[in-house]
Structure formats: C-alpha cells, structure tokens
PDB file of N, CA and C in Angstrom:
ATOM      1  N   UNK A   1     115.152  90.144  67.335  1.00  0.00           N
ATOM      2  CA  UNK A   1     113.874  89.911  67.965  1.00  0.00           C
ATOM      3  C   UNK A   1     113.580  88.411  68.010  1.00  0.00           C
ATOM      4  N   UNK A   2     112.629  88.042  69.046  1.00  0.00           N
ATOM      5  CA  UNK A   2     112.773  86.380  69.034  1.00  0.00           C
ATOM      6  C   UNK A   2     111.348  86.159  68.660  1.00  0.00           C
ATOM      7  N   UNK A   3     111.106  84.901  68.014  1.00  0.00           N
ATOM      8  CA  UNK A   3     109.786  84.588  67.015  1.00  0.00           C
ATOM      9  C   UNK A   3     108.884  83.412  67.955  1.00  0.00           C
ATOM     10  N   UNK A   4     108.519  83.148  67.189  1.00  0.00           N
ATOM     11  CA  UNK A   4     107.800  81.874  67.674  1.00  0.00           C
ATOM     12  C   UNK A   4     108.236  80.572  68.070  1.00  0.00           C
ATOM     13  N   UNK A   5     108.879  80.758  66.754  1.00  0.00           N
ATOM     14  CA  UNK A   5     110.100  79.266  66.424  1.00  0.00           C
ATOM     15  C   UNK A   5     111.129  79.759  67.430  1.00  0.00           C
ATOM     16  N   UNK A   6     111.817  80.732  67.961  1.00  0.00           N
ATOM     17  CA  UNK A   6     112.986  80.214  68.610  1.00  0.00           C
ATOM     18  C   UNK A   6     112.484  79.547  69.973  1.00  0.00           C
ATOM     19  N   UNK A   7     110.713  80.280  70.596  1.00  0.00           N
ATOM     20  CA  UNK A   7     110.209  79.647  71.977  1.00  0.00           C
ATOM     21  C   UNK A   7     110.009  78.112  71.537  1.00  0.00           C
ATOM     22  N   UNK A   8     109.213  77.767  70.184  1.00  0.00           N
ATOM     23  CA  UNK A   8     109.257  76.441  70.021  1.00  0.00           C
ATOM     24  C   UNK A   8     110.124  75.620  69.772  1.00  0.00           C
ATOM     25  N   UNK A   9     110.836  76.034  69.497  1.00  0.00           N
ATOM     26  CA  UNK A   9     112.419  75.348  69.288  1.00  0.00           C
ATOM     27  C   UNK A   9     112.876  74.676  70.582  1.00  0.00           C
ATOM     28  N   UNK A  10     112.705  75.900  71.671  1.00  0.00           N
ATOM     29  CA  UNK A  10     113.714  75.649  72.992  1.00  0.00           C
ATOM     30  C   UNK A  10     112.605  74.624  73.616  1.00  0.00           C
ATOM     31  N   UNK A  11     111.006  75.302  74.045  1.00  0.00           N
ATOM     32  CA  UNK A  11     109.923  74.586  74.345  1.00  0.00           C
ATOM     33  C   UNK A  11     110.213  72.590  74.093  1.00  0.00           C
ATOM     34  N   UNK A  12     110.782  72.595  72.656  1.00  0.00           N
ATOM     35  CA  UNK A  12     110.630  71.257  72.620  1.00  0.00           C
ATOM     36  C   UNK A  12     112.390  70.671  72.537  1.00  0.00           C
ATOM     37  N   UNK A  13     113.293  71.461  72.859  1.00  0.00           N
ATOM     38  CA  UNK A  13     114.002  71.058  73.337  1.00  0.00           C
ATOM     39  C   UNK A  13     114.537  70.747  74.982  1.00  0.00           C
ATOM     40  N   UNK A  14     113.161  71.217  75.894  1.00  0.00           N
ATOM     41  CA  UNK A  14     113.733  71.145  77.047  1.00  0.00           C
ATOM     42  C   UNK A  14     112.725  70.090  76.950  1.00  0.00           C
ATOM     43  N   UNK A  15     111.625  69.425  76.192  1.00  0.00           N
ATOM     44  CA  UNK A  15     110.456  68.532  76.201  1.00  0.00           C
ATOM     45  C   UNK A  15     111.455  67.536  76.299  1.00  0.00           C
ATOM     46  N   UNK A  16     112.543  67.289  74.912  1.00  0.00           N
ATOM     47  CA  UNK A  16     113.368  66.488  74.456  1.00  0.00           C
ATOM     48  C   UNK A  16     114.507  65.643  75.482  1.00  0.00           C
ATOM     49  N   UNK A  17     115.256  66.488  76.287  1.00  0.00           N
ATOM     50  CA  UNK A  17     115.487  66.522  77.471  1.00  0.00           C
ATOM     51  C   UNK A  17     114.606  65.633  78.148  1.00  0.00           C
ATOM     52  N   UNK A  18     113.793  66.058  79.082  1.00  0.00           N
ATOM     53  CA  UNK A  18     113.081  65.382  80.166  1.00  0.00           C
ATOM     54  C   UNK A  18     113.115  64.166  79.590  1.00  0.00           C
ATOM     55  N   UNK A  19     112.693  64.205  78.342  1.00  0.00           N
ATOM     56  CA  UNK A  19     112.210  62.741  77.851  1.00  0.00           C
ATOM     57  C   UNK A  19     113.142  61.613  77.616  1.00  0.00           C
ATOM     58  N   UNK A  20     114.454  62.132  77.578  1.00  0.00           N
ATOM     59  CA  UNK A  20     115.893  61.257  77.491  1.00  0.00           C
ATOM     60  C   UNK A  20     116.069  61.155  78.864  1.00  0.00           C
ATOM     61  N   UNK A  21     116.239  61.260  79.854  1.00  0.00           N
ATOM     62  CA  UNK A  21     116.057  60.812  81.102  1.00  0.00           C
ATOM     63  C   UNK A  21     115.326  60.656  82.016  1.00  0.00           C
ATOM     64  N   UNK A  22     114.085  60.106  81.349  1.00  0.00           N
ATOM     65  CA  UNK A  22     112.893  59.473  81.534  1.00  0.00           C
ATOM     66  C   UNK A  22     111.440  59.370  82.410  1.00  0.00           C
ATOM     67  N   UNK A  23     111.789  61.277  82.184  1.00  0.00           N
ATOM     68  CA  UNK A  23     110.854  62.104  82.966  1.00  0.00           C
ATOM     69  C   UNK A  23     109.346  61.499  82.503  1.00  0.00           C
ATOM     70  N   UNK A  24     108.223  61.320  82.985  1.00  0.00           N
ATOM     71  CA  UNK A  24     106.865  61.093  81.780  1.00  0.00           C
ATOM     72  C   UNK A  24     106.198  62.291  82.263  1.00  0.00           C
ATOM     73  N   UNK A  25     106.860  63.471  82.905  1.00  0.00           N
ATOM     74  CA  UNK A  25     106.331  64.301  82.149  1.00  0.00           C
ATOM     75  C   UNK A  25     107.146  65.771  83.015  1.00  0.00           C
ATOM     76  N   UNK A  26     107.146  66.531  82.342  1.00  0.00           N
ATOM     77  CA  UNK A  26     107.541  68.105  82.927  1.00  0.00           C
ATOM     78  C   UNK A  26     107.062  69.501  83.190  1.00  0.00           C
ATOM     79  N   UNK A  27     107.217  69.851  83.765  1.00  0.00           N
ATOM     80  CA  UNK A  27     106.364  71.724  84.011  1.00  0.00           C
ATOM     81  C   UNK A  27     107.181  72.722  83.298  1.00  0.00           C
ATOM     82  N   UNK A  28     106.653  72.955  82.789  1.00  0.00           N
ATOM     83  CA  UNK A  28     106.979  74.206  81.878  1.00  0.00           C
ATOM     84  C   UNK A  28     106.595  75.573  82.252  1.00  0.00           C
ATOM     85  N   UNK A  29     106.852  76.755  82.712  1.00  0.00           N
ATOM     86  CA  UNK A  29     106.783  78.203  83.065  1.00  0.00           C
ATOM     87  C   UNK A  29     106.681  79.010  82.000  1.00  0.00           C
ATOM     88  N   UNK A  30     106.206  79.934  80.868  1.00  0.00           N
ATOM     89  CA  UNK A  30     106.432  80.547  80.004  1.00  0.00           C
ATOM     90  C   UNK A  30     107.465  81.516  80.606  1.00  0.00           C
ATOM     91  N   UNK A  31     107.341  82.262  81.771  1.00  0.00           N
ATOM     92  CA  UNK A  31     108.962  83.010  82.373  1.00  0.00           C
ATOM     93  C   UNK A  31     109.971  82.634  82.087  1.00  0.00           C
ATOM     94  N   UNK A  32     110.386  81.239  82.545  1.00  0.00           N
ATOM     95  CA  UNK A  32     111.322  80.686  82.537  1.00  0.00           C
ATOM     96  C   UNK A  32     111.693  80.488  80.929  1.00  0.00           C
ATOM     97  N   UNK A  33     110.532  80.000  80.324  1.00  0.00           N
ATOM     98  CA  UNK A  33     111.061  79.591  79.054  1.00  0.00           C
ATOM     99  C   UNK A  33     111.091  80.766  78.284  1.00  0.00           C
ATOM    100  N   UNK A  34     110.487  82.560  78.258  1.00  0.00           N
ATOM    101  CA  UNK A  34     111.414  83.216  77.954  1.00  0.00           C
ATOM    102  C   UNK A  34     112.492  83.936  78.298  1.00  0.00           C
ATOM    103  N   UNK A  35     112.655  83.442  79.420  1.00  0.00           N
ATOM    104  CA  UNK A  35     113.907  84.285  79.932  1.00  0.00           C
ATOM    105  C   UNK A  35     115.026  83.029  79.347  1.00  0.00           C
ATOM    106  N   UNK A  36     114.817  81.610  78.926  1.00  0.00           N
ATOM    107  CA  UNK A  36     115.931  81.267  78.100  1.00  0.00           C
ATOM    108  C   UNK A  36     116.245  81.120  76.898  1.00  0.00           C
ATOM    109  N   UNK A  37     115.780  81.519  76.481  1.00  0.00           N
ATOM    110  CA  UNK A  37     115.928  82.327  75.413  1.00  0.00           C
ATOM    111  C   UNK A  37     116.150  83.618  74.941  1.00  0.00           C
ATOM    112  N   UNK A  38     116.085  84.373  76.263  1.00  0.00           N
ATOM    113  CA  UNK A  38     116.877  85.350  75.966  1.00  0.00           C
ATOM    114  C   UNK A  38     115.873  87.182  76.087  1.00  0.00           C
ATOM    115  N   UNK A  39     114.542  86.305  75.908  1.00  0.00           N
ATOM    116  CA  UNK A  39     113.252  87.287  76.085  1.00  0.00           C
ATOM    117  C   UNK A  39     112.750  88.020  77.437  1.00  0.00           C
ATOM    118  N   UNK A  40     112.160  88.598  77.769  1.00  0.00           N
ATOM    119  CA  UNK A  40     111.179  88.517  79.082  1.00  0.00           C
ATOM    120  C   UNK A  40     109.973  88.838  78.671  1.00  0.00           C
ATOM    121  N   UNK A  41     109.026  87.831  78.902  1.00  0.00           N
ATOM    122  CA  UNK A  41     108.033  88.135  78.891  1.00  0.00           C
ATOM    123  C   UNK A  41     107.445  88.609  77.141  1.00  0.00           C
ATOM    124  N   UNK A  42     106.675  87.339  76.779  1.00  0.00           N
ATOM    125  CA  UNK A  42     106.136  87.375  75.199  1.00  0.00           C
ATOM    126  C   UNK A  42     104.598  86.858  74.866  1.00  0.00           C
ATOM    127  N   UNK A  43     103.940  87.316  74.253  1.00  0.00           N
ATOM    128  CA  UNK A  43     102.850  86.788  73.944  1.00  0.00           C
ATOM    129  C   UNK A  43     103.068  85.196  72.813  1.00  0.00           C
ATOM    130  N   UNK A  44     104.189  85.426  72.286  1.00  0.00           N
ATOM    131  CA  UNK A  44     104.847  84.507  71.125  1.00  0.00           C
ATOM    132  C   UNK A  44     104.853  83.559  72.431  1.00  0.00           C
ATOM    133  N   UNK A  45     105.703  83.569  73.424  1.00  0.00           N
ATOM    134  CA  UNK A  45     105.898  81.842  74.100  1.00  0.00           C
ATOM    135  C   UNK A  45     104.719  81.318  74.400  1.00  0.00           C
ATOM    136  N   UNK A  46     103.891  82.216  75.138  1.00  0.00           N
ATOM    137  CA  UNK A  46     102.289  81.194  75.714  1.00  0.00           C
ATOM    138  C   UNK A  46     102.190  81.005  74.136  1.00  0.00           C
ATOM    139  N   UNK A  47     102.283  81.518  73.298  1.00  0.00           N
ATOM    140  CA  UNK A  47     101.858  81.123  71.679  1.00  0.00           C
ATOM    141  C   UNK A  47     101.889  79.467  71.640  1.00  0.00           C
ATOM    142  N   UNK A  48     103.326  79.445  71.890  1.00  0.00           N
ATOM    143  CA  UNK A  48     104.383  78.134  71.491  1.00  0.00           C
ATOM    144  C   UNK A  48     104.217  76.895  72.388  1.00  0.00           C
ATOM    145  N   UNK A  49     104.147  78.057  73.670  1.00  0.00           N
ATOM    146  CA  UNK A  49     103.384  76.554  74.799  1.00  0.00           C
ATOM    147  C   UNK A  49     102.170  75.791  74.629  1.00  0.00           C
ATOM    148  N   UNK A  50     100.734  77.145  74.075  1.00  0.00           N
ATOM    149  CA  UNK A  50      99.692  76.768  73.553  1.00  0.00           C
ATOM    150  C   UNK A  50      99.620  75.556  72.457  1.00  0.00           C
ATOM    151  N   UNK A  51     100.642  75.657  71.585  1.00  0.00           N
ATOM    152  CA  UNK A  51     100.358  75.317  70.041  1.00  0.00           C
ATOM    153  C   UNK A  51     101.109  73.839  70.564  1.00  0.00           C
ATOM    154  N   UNK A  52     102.084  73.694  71.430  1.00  0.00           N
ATOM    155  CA  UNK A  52     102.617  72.162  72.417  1.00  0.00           C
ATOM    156  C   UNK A  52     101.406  71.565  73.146  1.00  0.00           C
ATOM    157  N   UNK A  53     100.155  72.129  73.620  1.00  0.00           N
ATOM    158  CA  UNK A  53      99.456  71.344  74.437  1.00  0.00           C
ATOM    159  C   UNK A  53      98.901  70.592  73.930  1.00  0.00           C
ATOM    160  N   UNK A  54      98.218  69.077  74.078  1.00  0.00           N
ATOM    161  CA  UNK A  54      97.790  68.210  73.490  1.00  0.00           C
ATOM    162  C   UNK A  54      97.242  67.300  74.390  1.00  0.00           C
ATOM    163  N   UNK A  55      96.118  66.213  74.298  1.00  0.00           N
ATOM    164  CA  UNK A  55      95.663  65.608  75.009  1.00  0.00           C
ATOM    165  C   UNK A  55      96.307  64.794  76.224  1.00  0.00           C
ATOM    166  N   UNK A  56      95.972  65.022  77.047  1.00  0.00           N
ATOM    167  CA  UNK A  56      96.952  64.542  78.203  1.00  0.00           C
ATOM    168  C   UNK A  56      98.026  65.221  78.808  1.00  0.00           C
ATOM    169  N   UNK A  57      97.761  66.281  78.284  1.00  0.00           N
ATOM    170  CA  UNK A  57      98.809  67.964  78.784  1.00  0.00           C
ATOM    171  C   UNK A  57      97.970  68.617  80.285  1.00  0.00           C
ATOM    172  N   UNK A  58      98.230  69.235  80.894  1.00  0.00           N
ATOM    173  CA  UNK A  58      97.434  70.081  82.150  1.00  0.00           C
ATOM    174  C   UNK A  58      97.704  71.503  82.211  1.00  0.00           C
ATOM    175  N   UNK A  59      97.020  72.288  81.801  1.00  0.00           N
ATOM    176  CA  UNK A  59      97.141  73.730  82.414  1.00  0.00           C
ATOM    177  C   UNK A  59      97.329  74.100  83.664  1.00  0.00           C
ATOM    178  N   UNK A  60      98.156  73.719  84.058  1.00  0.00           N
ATOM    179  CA  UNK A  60      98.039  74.186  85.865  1.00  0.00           C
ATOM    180  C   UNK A  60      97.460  76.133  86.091  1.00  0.00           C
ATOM    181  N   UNK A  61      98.108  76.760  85.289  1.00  0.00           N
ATOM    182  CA  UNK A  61      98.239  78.337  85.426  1.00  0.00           C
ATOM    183  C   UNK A  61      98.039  78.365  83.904  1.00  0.00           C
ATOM    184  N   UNK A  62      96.988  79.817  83.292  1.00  0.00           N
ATOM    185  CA  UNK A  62      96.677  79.859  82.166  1.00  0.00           C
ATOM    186  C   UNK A  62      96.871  81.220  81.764  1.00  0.00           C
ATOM    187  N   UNK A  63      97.322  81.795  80.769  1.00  0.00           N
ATOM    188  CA  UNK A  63      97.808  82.816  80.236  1.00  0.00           C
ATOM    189  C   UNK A  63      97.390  84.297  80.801  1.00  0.00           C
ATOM    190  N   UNK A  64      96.577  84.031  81.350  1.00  0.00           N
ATOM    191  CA  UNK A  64      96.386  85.620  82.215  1.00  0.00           C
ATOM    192  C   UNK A  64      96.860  85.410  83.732  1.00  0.00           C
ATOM    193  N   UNK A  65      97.210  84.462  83.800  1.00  0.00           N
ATOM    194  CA  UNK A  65      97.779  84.691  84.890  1.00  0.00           C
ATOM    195  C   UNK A  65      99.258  85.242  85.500  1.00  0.00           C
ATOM    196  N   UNK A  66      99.106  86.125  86.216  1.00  0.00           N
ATOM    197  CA  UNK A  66     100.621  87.034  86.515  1.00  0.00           C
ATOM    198  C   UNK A  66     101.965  86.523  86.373  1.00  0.00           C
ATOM    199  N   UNK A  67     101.579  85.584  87.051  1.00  0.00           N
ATOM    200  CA  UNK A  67     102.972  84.486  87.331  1.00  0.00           C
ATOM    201  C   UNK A  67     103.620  83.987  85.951  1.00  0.00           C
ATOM    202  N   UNK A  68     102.344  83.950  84.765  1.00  0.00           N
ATOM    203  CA  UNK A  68     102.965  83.122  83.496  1.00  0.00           C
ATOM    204  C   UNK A  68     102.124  81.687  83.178  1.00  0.00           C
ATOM    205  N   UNK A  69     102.144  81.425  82.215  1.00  0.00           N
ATOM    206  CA  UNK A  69     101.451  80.166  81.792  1.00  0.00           C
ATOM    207  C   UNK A  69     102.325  79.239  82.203  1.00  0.00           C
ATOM    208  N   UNK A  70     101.503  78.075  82.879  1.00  0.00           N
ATOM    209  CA  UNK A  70     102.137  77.009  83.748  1.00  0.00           C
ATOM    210  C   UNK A  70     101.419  75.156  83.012  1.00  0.00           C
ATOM    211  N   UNK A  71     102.416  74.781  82.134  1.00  0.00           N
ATOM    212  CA  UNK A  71     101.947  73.988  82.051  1.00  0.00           C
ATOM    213  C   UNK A  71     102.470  72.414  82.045  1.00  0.00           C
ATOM    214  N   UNK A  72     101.542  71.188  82.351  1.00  0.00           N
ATOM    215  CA  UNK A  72     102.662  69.791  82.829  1.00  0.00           C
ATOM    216  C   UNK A  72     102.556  69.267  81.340  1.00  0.00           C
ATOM    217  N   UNK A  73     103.517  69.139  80.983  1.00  0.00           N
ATOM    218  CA  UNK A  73     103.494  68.310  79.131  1.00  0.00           C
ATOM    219  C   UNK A  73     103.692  66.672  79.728  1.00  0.00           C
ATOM    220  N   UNK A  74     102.868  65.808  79.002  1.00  0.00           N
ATOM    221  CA  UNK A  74     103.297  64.237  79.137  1.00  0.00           C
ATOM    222  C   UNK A  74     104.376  63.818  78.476  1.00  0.00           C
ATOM    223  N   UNK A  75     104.886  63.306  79.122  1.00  0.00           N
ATOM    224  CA  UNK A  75     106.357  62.575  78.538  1.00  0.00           C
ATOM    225  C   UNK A  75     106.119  61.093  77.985  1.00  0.00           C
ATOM    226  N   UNK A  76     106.431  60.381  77.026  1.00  0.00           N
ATOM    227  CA  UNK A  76     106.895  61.262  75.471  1.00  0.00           C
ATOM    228  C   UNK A  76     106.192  61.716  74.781  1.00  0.00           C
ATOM    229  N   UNK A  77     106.915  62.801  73.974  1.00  0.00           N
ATOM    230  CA  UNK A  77     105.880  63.313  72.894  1.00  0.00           C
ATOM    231  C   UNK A  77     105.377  62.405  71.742  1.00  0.00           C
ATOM    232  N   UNK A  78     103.938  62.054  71.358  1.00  0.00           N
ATOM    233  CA  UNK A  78     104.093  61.648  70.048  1.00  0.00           C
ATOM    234  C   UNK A  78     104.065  62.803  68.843  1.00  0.00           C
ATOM    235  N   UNK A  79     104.658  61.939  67.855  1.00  0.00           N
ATOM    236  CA  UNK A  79     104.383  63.135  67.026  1.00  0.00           C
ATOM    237  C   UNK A  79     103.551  62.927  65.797  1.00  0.00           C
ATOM    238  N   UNK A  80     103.790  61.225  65.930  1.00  0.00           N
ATOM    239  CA  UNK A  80     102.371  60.407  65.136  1.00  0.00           C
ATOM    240  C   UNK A  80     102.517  59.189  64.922  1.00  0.00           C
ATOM    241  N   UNK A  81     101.006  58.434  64.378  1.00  0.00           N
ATOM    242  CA  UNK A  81     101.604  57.163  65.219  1.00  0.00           C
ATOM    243  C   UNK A  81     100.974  56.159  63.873  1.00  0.00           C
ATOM    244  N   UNK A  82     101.995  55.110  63.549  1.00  0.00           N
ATOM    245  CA  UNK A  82     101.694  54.476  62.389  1.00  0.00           C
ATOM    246  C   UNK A  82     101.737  53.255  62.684  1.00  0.00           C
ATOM    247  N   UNK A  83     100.638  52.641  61.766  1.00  0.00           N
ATOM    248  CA  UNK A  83     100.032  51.504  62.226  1.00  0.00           C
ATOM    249  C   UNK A  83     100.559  50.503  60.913  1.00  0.00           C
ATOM    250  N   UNK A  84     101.063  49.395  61.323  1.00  0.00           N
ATOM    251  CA  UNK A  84     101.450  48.318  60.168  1.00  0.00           C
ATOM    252  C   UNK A  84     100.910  47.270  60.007  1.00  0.00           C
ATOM    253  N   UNK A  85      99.992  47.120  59.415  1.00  0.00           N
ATOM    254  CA  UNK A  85      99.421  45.595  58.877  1.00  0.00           C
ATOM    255  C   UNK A  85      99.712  44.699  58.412  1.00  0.00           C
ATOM    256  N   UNK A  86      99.890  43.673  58.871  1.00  0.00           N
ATOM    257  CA  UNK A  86     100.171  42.426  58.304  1.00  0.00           C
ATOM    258  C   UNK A  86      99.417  41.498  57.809  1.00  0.00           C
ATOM    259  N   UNK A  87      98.525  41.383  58.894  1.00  0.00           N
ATOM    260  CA  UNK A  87      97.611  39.858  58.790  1.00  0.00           C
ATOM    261  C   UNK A  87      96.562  40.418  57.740  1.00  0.00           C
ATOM    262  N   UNK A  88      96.528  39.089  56.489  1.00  0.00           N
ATOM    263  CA  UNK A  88      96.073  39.965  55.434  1.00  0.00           C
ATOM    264  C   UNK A  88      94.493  39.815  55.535  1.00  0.00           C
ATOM    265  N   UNK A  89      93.690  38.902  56.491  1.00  0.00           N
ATOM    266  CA  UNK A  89      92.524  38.769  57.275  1.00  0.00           C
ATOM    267  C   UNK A  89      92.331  40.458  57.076  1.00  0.00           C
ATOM    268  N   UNK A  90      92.877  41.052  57.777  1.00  0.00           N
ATOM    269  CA  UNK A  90      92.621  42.401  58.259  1.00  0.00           C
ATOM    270  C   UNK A  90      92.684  43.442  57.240  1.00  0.00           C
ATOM    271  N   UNK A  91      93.255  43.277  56.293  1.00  0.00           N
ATOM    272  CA  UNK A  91      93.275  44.276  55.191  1.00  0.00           C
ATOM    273  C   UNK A  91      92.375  44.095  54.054  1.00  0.00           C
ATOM    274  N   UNK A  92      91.869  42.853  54.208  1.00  0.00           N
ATOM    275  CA  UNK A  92      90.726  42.535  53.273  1.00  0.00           C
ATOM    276  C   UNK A  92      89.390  43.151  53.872  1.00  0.00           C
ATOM    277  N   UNK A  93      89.551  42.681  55.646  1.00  0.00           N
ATOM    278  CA  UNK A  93      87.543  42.919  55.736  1.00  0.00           C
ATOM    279  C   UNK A  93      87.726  44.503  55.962  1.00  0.00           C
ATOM    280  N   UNK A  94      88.925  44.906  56.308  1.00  0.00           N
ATOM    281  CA  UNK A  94      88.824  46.737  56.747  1.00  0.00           C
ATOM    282  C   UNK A  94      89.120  47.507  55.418  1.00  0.00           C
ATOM    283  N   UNK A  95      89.771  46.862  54.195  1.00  0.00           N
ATOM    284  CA  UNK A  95      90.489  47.964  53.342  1.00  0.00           C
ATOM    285  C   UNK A  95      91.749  48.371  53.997  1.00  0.00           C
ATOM    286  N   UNK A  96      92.361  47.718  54.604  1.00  0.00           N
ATOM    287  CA  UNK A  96      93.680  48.214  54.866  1.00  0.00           C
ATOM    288  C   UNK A  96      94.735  48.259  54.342  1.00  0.00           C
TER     289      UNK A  96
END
C-alpha cells in the first residue's frame, strides 16, 4: 500500500528535478503524481501536495476538483533560511 511518504518522497523529487534545471517553478497534478508512483487516485497525495504548499505556491485546481489537485510550486524550495552575523554593531543593539 502506498503512504504519505512515498507521494512526498516522489512530490519532492520531481520539485528537486525542475529545480536542477532551472525551472522557478512547476505544475504538479495529484493524477499524475499518483499514477507515479504506482497509485490511482489517493486522498494521501492531495495530503502530500497540501503539506508542500507554501507561500508563493498557487492552487490552480483544488482538491474537489474531478480532474485532481493542480498545483504551481515556486522554484527553489527553501527549506530554511539562516542568517549569519558578523558586524558585532549588530549583535550588541539586537542580541544577536
């Protein structure tokens, strides 16, 4: 049976993809993405697509819709973003 993790797995391996040849951004089908994996049709992938959307993402088509959840992911993903301080000006008046 296929889980969550195998749609998120593939989900952010076809993200991974686009993003190495320097897509800034891609459409994603939940059809498509379970039929590669091996599924048809899951409440688990819109799960996985859902739990991928993030600011600057677009719902084109949304989970009740027939066709499948349709959505444009921005290219690249962050996955978080760290900030380095130097100037010691700045770590004194902020606490940094």
């Amino acid at each position: 049976m296929v889980s969550i993790d195998n749609f998120r797995q593939e989900l952010r391996a076809q993200l991974a993809r686009a993003a190495t040849v320097g897509r800034i951004d891609v459409l994603i089908n939940s059809g498509e993405l379970c039929r590669s994996v091996g599924s048809f049709g899951s409440v688990s992938c819109c799960d996985a697509m859902q739990a991928e959307f993030k600011q600057g993402d677009t719902m084109l088509l949304d989970r009740t819709n027939g066709a499948g959840m349709t959505v444009r992911y921005r290219l690249p993903r962050t996955v978080g973003v760290q900030i380095r301080v130097t100037d010691s000006r700045l770590t004194s008046e902020f606490g940094l």
